[in-house]
Protein backbone atom coordinates (compact mmCIF):
# COMPACT_ATOMS: atom_id res chain seq x y z
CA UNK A 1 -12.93 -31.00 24.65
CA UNK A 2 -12.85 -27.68 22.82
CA UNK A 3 -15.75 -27.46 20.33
CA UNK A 4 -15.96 -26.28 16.53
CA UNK A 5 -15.57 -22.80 16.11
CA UNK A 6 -18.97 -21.17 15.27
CA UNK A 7 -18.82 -17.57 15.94
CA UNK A 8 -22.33 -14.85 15.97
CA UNK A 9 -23.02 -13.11 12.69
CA UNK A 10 -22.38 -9.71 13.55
CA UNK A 11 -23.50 -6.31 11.35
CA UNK A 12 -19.88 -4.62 12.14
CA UNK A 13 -20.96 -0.85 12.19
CA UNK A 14 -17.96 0.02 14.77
CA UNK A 15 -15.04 1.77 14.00
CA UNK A 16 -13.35 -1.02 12.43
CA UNK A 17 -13.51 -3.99 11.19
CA UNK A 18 -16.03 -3.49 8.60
CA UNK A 19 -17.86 -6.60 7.05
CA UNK A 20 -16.09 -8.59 4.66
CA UNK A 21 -17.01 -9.57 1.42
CA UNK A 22 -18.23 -12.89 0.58
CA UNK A 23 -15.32 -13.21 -1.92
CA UNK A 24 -12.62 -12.29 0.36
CA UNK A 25 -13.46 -14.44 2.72
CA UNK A 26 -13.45 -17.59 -0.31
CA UNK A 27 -10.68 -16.61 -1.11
CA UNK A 28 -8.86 -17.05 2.50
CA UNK A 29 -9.60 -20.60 1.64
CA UNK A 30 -7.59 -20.78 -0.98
CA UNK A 31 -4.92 -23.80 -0.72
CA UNK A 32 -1.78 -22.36 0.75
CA UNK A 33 1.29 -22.28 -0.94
CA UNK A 34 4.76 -21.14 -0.28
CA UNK A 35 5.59 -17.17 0.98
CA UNK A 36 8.42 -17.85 -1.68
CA UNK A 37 6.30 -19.71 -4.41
CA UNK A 38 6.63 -17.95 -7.93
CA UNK A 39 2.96 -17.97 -7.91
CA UNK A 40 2.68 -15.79 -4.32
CA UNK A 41 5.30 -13.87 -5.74
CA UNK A 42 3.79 -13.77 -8.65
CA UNK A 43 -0.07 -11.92 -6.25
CA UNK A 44 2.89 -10.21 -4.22
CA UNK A 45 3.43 -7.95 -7.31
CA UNK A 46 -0.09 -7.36 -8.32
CA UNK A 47 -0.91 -6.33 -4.69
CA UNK A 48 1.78 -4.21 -4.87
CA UNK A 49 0.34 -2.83 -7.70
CA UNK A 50 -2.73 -2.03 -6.39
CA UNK A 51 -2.22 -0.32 -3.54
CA UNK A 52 -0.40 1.93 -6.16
CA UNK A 53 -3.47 2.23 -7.64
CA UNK A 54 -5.50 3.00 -4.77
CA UNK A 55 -2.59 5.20 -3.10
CA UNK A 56 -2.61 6.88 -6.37
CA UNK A 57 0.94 7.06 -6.39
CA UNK A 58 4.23 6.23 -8.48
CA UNK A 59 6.31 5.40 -5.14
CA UNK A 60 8.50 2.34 -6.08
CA UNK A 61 8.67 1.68 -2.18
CA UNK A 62 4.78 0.46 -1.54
CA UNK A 63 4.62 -2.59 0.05
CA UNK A 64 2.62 -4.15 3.00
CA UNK A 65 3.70 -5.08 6.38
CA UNK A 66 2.37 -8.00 7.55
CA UNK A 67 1.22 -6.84 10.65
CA UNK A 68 -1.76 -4.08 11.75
CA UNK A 69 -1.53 -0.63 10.69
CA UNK A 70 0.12 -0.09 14.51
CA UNK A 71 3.11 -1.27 12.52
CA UNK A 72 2.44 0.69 9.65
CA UNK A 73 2.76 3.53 11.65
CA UNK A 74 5.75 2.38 13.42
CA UNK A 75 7.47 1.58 10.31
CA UNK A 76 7.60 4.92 9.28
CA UNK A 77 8.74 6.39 12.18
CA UNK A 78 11.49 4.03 13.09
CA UNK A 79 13.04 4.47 9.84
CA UNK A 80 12.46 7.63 9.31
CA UNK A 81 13.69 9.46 12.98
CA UNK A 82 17.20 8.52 14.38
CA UNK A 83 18.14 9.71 17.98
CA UNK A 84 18.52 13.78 17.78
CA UNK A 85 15.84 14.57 14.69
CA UNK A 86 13.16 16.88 15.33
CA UNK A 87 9.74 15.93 14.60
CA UNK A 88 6.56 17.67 14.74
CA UNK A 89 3.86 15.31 15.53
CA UNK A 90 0.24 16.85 15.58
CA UNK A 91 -1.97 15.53 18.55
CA UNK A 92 -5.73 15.83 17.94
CA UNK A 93 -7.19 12.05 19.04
CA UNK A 94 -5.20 9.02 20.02
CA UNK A 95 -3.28 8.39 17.03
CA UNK A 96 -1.36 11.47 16.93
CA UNK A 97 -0.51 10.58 20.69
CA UNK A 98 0.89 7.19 19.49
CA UNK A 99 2.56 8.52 16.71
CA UNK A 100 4.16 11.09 19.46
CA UNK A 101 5.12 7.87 21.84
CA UNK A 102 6.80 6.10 18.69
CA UNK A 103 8.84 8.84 18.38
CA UNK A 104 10.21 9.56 21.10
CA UNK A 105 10.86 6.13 21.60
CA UNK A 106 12.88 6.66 18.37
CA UNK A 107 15.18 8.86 19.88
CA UNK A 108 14.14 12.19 18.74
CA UNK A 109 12.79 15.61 19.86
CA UNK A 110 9.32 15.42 19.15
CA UNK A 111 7.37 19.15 18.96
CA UNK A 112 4.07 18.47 19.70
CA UNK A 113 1.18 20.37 18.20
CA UNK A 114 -2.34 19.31 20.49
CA UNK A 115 -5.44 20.27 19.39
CA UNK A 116 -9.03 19.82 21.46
CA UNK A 117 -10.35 16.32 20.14
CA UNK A 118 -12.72 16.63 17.57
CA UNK A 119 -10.89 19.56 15.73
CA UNK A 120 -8.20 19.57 13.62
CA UNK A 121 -4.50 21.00 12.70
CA UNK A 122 -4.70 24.44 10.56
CA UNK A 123 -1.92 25.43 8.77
CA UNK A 124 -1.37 28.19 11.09
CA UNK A 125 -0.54 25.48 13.89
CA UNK A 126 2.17 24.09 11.56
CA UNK A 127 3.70 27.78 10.81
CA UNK A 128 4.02 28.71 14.34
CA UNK A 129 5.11 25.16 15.21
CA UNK A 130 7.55 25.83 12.30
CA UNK A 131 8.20 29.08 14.08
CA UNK A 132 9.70 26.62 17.19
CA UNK A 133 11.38 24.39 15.03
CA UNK A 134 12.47 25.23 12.08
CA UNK A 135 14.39 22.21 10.33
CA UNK A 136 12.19 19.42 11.19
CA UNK A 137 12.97 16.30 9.57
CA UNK A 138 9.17 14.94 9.67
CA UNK A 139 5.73 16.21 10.62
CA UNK A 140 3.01 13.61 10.62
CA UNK A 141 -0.84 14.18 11.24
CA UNK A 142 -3.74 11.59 11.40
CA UNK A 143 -5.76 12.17 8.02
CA UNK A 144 -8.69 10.75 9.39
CA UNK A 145 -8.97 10.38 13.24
CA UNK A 146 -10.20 7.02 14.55
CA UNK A 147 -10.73 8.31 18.09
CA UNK A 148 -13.07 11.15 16.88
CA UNK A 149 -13.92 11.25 13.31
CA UNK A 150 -12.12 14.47 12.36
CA UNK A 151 -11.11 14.75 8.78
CA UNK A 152 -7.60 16.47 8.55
CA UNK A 153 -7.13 18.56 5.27
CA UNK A 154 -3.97 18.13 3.61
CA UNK A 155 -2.51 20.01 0.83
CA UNK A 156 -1.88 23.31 2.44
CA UNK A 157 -0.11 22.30 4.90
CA UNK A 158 1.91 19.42 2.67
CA UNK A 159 3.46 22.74 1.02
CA UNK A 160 4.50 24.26 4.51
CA UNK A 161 6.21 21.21 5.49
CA UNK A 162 8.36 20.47 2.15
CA UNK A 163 9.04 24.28 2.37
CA UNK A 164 10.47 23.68 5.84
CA UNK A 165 12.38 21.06 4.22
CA UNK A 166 10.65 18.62 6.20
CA UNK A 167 8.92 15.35 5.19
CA UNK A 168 5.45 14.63 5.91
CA UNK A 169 4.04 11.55 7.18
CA UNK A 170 0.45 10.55 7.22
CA UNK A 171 -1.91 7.89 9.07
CA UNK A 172 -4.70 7.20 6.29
CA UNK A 173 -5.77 3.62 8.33
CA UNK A 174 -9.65 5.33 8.38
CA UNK A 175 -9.57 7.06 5.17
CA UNK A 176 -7.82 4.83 2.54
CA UNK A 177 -10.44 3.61 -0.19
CA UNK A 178 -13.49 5.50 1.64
CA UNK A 179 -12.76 9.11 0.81
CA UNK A 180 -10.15 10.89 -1.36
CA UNK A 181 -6.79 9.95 -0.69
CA UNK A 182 -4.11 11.28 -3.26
CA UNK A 183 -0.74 10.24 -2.30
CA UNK A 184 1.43 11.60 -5.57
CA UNK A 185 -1.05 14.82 -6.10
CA UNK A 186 -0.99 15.72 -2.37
CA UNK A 187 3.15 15.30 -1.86
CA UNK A 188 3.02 12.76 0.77
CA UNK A 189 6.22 10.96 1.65
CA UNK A 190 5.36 8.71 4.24
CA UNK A 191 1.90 6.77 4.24
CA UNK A 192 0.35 3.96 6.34
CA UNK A 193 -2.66 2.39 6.10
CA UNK A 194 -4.87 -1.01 7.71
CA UNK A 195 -7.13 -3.30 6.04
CA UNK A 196 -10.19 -3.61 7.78
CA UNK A 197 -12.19 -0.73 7.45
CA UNK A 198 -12.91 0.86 4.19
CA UNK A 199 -11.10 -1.76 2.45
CA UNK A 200 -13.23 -4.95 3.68
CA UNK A 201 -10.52 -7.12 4.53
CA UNK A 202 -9.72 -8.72 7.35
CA UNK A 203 -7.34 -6.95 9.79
CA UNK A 204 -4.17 -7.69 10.13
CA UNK A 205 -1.75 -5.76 7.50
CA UNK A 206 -0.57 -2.52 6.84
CA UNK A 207 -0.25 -1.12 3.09
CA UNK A 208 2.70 1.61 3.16
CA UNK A 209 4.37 3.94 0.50
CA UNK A 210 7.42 6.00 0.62
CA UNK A 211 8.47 9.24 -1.64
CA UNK A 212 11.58 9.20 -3.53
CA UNK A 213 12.74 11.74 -0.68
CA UNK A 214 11.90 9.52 1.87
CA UNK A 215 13.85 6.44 0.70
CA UNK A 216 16.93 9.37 0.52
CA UNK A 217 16.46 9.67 4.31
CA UNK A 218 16.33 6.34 4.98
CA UNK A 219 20.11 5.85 2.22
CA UNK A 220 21.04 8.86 4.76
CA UNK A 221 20.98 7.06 8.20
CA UNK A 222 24.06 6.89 10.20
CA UNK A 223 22.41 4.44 12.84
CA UNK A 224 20.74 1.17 12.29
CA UNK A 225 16.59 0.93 12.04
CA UNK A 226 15.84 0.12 15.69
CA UNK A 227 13.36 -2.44 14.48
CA UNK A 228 15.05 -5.37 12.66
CA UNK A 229 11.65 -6.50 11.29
CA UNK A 230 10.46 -2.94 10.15
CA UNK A 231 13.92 -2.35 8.55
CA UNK A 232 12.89 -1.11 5.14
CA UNK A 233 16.07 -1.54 3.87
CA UNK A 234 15.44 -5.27 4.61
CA UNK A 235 12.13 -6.12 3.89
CA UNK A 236 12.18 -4.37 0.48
CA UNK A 237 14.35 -6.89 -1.10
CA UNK A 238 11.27 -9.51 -0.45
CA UNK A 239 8.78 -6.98 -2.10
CA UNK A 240 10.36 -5.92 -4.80
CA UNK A 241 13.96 -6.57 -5.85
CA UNK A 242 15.39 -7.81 -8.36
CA UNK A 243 15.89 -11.37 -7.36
CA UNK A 244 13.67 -11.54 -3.92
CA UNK A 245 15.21 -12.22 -0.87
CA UNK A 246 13.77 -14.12 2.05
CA UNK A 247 12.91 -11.87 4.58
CA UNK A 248 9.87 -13.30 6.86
CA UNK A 249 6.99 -15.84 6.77
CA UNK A 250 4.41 -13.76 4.65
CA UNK A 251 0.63 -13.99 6.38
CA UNK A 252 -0.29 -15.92 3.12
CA UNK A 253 -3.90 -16.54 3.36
CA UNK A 254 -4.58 -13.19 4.44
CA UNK A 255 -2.29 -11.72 1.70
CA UNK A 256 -4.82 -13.63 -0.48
CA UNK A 257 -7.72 -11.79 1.12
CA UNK A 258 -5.96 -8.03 0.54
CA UNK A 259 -5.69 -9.30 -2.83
CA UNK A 260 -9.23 -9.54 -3.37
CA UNK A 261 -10.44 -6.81 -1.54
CA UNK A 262 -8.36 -4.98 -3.73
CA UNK A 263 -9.51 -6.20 -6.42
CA UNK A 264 -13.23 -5.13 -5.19
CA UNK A 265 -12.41 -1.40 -5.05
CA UNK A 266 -10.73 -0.95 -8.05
CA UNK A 267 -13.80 -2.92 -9.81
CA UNK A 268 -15.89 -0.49 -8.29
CA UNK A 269 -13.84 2.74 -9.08
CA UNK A 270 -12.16 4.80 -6.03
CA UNK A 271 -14.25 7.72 -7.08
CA UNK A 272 -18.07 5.23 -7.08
CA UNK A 273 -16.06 4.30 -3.75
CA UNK A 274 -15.74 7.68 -2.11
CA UNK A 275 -19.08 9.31 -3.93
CA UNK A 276 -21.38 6.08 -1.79
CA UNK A 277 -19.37 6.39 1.38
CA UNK A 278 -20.75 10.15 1.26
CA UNK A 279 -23.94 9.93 -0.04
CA UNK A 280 -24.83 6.60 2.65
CA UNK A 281 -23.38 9.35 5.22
CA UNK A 282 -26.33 12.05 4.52
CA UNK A 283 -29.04 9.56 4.84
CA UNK A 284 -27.53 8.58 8.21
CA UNK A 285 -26.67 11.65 9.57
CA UNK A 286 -30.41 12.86 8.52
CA UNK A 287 -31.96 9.75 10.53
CA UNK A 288 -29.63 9.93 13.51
CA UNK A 289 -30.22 13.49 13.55
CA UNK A 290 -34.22 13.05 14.02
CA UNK A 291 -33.41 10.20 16.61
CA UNK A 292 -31.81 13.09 18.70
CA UNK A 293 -28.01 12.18 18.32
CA UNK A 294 -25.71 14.90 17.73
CA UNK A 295 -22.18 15.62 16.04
CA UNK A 296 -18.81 15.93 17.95
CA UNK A 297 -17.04 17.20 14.70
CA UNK A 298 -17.84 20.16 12.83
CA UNK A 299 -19.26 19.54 9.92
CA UNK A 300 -16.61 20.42 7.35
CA UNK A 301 -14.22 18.58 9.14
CA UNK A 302 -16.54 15.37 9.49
CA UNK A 303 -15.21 11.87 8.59
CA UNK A 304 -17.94 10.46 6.30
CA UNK A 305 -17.13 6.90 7.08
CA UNK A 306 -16.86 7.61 11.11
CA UNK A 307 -19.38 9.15 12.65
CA UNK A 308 -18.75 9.95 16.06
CA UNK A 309 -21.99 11.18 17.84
CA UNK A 310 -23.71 12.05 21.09
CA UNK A 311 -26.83 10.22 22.54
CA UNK A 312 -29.94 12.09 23.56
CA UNK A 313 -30.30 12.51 26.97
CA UNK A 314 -31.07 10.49 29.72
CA UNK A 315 -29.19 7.27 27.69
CA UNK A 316 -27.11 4.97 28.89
CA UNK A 317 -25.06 4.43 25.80
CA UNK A 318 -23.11 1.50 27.24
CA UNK A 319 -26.52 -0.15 28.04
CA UNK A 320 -27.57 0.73 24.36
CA UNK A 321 -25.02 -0.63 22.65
CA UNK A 322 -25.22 -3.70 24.26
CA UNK A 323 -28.35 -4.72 23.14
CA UNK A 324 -27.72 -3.70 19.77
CA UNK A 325 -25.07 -6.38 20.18
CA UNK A 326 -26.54 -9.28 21.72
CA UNK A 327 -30.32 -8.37 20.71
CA UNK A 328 -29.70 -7.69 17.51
CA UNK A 329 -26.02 -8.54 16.26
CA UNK A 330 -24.97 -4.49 15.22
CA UNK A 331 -21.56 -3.75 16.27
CA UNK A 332 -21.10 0.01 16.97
CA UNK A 333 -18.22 1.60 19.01
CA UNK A 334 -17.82 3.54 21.90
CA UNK A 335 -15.65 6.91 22.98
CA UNK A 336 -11.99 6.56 23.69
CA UNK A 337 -10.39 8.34 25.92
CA UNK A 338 -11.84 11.52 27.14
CA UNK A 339 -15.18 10.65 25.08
CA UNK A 340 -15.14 6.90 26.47
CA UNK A 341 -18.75 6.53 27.74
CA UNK A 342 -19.99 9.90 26.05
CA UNK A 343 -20.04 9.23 22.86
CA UNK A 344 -20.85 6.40 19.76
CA UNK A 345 -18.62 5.70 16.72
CA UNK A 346 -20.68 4.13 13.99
CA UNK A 347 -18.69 3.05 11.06
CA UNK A 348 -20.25 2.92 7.55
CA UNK A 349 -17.31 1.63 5.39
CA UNK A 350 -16.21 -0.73 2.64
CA UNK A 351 -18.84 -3.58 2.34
CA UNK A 352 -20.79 -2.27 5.90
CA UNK A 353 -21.58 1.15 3.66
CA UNK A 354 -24.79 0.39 2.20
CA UNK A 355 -28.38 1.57 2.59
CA UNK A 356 -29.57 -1.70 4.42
CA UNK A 357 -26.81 -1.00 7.12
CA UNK A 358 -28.12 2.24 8.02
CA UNK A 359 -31.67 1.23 8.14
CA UNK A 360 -31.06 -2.04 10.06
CA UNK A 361 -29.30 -0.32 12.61
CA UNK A 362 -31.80 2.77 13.03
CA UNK A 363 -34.72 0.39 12.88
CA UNK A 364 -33.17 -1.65 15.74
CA UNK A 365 -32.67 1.61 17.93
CA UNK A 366 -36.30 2.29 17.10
CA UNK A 367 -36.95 -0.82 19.02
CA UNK A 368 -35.47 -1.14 21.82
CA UNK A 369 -37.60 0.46 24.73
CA UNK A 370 -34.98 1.72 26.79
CA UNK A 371 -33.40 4.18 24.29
CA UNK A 372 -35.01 7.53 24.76
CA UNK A 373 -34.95 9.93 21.60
């Protein structure tokens, strides 16, 4: 006999998911109703609202795919890239490499820029990859890298790309609603984000906007969207048309949840949001700092919300971050990839960005006798 679920109480400092808010989780219980009820029509509007509002953009064409912000990424690359389009995808962690994969599974020629982990794309890597190619029709970069807590600036090379006559795609899954974002002021035309990290909700969908000049490449296509369920010109009917059309099943409880962790940020202000994400980051970086850890990223180029650091010597990190686990219920993450067993990624966003977060977990480190600072 299977027994009532009664999961640990974990302090989620990893890279994602962050703790949820009391209030998000209340309102999961909510009594479901229909995915085609006027009344969840009725919160599919305001949500779509709101991630206006925290996109800070005009795009008629923001929705959210009800799946992880895998498929947010996917969605704009499947209908954005038909067999023979050039795309320049930059490479500096493991998102960029997805986004890569994705495209060539799309069909097209994929120019890949690849930068050392831990740095980041200058806008002389997109000229001479312009150099290559030319006429691409997309070039998408990782605004704030998961894998290694690299910050990507944006705006110079935004102009390069539209110059090119390109459109430029952007994964913001780390950086939406924890740091500046600005969708309209920053000419994006393809943007994907996740839930569960500096928004506080639970993972699980995928908030996406399109440019006016990305909805013309998508009227453009001469082949079909390879992905009937990612088909935007599909599922856009059920978001937003004019009388909606049944599409899918709608994740309705956890639609319910987005709604309210929206709700939360915009309470708060996106700029209170961004200015305590940075100013929780100084006090930690100052403690880890005098613990002995050090910074992969450079410090201009350093994710506030990520922080992806070194032990001291003589460590074992995997040892470490077990018993913050089972000692003490902290949740931090390790390396992937060519950092996996070097390095930490301790996440201080949405609702686990708070003063008490960063003290709990430094005073637990302090603790346990087998970490060496």
């Amino acid at each position: 006999m299977y027994k009532e679920l009664n999961t640990s109480t974990r302090i989620l400092m990893g890279p994602g998911p962050s703790d949820a808010h009391p209030r998000v989780l209340k309102a999961m219980s909510t009594p479901l109703i229909g995915h085609l009820d006027p009344e969840f029509v009725t919160i599919m509007d305001e949500v779509k609202t709101m991630v206006q509002e925290t996109f800070i953009t005009k795009n008629h064409l923001t929705f959210v795919v009800s799946a992880p912000g895998s498929a947010g990424m996917e969605t704009c690359l499947v209908n954005l890239l038909e067999p023979g389009d050039e795309a320049i995808i930059c490479i500096n962690g493991v998102f960029g490499g997805r986004m890569a994969d994705i495209a060539e599974r799309c069909g097209a020629t994929v120019h890949k820029i690849e930068k050392e982990w831990g740095t980041v794309v200058s806008p002389e890597d997109i000229k001479k990859a312009l150099d290559k190619c030319p006429k691409p029709k997309l070039v998408a970069l990782v605004h704030a890298e998961t894998s290694t807590g690299a910050l990507q600036p944006l705006k110079e090379i935004s102009d390069l790309v539209h110059n090119a006559g390109g459109l430029l795609m952007v994964d913001a899954v780390t950086s939406y609603c924890g740091m500046e974002l600005q969708v309209d002021d920053w000419d994006i035309d393809a943007i994907y984000t996740g839930t569960q990290k500096c928004l506080s909700a639970p993972p699980g969908l995928s908030p996406v906007s399109f440019s006016d000049r990305a909805v013309k490449a998508l009227e453009n296509r001469k082949t079909k969207v390879q992905s009937w369920f990612l088909d935007l010109s599909l599922v856009k009917n059920y978001w937003g048309g004019a009388k909606r059309a049944y599409h899918h099943t709608a994740p309705v409880s956890s639609v319910y949840a987005l709604r309210e962790s929206l709700r939360i940020v915009l309470e708060e202000g996106l700029e209170n949001r961004w200015k305590r994400h940075q100013e929780v980051h100084h006090v930690l970086k100052t403690k880890l700092e005098s613990l002995g850890f050090r910074y992969l990223v450079e410090e201009q180029y350093r994710l506030p919300n990520l922080n992806s650091v070194f032990l001291p010597e003589g460590n074992d990190e995997a040892l470490i971050r077990s018993k913050l686990l089972n000692d003490y219920n902290i949740e931090v993450g390790g390396g992937l990839g060519a950092f996996a067993g070097k390095i930490w990624r301790i996440g201080i966003m949405g609702e686990s960005c708070t003063l008490n977060h960063v003290n709990m977990l430094i005073s637990a480190l302090e603790d346990i006798k087998e970490f060496k600072n």
